[in-house]
Protein backbone atom coordinates (compact mmCIF):
# COMPACT_ATOMS: atom_id res chain seq x y z
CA UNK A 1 0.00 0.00 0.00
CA UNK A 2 1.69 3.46 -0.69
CA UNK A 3 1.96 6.39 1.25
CA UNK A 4 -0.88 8.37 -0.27
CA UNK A 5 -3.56 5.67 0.74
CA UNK A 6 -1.98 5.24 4.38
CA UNK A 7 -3.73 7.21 7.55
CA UNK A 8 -0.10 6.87 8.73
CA UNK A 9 0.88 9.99 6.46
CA UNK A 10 3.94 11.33 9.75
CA UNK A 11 5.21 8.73 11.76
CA UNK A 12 7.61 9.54 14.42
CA UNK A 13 10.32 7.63 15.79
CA UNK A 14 11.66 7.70 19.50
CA UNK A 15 14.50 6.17 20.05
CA UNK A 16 17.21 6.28 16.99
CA UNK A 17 18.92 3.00 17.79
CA UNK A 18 19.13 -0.43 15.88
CA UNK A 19 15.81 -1.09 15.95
CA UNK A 20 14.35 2.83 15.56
CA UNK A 21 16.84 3.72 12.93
CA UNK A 22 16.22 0.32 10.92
CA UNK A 23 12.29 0.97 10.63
CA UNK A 24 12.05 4.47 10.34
CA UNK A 25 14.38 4.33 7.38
CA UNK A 26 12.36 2.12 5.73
CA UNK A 27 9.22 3.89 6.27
CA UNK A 28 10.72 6.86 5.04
CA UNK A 29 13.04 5.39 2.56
CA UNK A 30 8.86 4.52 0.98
CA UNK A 31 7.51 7.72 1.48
CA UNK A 32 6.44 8.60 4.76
CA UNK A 33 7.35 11.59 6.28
CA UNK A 34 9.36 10.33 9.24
CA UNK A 35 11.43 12.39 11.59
CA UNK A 36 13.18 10.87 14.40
CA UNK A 37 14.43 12.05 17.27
CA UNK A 38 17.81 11.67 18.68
CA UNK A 39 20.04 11.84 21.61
CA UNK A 40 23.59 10.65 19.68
CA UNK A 41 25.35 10.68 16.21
CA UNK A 42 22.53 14.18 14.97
CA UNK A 43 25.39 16.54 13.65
CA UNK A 44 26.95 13.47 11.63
CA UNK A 45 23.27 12.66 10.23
CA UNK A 46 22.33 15.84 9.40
CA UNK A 47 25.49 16.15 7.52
CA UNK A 48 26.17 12.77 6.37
CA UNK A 49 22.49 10.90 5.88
CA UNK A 50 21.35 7.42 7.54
CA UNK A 51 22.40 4.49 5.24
CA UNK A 52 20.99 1.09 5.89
CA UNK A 53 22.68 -2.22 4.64
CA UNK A 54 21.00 -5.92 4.55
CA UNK A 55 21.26 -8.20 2.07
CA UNK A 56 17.89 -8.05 0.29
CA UNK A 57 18.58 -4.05 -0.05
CA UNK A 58 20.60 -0.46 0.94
CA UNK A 59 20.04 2.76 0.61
CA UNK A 60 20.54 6.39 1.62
CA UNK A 61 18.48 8.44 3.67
CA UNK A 62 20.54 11.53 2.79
CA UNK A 63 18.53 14.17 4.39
CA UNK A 64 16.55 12.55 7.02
CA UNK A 65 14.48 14.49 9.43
CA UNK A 66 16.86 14.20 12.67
CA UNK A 67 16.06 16.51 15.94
CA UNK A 68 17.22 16.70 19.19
CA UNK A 69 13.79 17.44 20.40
CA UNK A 70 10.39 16.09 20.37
CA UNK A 71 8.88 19.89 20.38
CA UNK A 72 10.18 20.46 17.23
CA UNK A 73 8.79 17.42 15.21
CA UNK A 74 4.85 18.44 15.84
CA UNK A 75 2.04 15.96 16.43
CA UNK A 76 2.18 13.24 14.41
CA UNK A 77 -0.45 10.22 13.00
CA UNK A 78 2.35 7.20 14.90
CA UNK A 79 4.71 7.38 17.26
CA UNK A 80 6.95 4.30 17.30
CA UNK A 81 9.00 4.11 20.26
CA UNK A 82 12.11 2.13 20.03
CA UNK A 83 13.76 3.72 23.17
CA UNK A 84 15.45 1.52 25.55
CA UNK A 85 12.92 0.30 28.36
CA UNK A 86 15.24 1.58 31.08
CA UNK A 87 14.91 5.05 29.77
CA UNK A 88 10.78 5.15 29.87
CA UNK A 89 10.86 7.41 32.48
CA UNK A 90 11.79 10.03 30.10
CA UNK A 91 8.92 10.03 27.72
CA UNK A 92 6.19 11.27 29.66
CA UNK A 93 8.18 14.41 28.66
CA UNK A 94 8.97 13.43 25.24
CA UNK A 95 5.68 12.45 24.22
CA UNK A 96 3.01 14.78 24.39
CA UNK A 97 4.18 17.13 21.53
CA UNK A 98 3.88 14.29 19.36
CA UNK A 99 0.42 13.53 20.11
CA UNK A 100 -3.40 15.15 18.36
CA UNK A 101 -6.43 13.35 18.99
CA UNK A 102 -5.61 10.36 16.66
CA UNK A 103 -2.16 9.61 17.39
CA UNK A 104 -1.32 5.67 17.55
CA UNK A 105 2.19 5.28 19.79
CA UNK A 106 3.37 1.46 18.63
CA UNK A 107 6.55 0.16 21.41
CA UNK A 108 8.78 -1.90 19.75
CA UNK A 109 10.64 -1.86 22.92
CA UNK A 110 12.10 -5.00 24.84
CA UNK A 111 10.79 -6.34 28.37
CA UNK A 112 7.74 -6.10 30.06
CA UNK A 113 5.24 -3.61 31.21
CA UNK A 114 5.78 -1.31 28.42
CA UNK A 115 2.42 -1.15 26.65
CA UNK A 116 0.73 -0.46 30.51
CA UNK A 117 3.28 2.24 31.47
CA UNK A 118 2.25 4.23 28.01
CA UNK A 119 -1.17 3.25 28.48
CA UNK A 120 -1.15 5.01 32.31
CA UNK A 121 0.11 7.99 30.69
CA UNK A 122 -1.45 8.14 27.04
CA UNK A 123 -4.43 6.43 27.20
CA UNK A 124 -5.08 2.57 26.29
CA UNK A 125 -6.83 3.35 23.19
CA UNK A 126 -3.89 4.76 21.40
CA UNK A 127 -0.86 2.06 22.42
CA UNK A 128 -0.07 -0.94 20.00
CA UNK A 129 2.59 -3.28 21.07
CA UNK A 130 4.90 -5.18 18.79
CA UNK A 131 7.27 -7.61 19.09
CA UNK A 132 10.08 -7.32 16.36
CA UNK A 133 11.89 -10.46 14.69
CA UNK A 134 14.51 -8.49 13.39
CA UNK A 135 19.05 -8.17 13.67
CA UNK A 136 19.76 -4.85 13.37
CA UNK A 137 22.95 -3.22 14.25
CA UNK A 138 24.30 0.31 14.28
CA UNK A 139 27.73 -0.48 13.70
CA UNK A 140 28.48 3.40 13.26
CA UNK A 141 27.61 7.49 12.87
CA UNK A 142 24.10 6.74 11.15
CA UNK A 143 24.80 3.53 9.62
CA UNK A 144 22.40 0.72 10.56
CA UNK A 145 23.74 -3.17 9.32
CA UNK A 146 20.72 -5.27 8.91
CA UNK A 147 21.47 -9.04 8.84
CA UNK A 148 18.08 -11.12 8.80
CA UNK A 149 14.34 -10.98 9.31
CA UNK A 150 12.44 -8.00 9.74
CA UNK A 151 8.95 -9.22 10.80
CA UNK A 152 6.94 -7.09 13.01
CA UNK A 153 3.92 -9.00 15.12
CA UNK A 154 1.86 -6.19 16.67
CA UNK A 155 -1.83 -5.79 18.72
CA UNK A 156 -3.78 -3.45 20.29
CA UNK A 157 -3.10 -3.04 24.00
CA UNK A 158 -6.15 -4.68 26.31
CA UNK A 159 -8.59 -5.26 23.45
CA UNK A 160 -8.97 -6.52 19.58
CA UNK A 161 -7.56 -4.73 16.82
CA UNK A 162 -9.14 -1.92 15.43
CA UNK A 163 -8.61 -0.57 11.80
CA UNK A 164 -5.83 1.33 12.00
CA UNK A 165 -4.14 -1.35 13.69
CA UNK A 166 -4.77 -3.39 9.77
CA UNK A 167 -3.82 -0.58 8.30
CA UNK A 168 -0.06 -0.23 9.56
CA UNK A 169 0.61 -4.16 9.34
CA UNK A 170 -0.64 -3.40 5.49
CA UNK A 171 2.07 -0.43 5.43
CA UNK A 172 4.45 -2.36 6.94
């Protein structure tokens, strides 16, 4: 499905690791308009791009749509967090300017308890969880090695899936 049919038109990504770098590359690397935010390696991406290297493809992000901070990214239609679990504590901060009236926030974080510590502060409507088969690696300054799978399994938090939920797996 392209980008034009998608009610994922801005999709966020918290968390510019492996894992955050890997995705939001492809979603933008198809389209979407995806800024990420960052805590490490934003001067060299700004200047350099994000490249991404697997066997099936690579590319070049060469401008992506790096910031330092969430407030400067606007509300967006998905936020997928791919922040280290240890580091929640921060987003309650990071968050909200992120977030209109529609926003889905997908974790693609490791352990446990992450879907009901962004449900306690978001609301559980808006929280997908996902569970990522995927070997990323950022093996340098925005460079992300990619080295099998890439499967995402994803739900609603504390009930069935609703639409939208369809809709990104059919993005994805």
């Amino acid at each position: 499905m392209g980008a034009s049919h998608s009610s994922f038109q801005k999709i966020a990504v918290v968390g510019s690791g492996a894992v955050g770098s890997f995705y939001g590359a492809l979603l933008a690397n198809s389209g979407r308009e995806t800024p990420f935010h960052m805590r490490h390696d934003l001067a060299h991406e700004k200047e350099h791009g994000l490249e991404v290297r697997s066997q099936a493809y690579s590319f070049i992000l060469p401008k992506p749509h790096v910031h330092a901070s969430t407030d400067t990214i606007g509300p967006c239609d998905l936020v997928i967090i791919a922040l280290k679990a240890t580091d929640n504590r921060v987003l309650p901060d990071l968050i909200p300017p992120l977030l209109n009236h529609k926003t889905a926030i997908l974790t693609l974080q490791n352990g446990l308890g992450n879907e009901a510590f962004l449900a306690l502060h978001f609301g559980q409507e808006s929280i997908l969880g996902g569970l990522c088969f995927v070997c990323p690696n950022r093996t340098g300054p925005g460079l992300v090695e990619h080295f099998s799978q890439g499967m995402i399994a994803l739900g609603q938090y504390e009930r069935a899936p609703e639409a939208r939920a369809h809709t990104f797996v059919a993005d994805f």
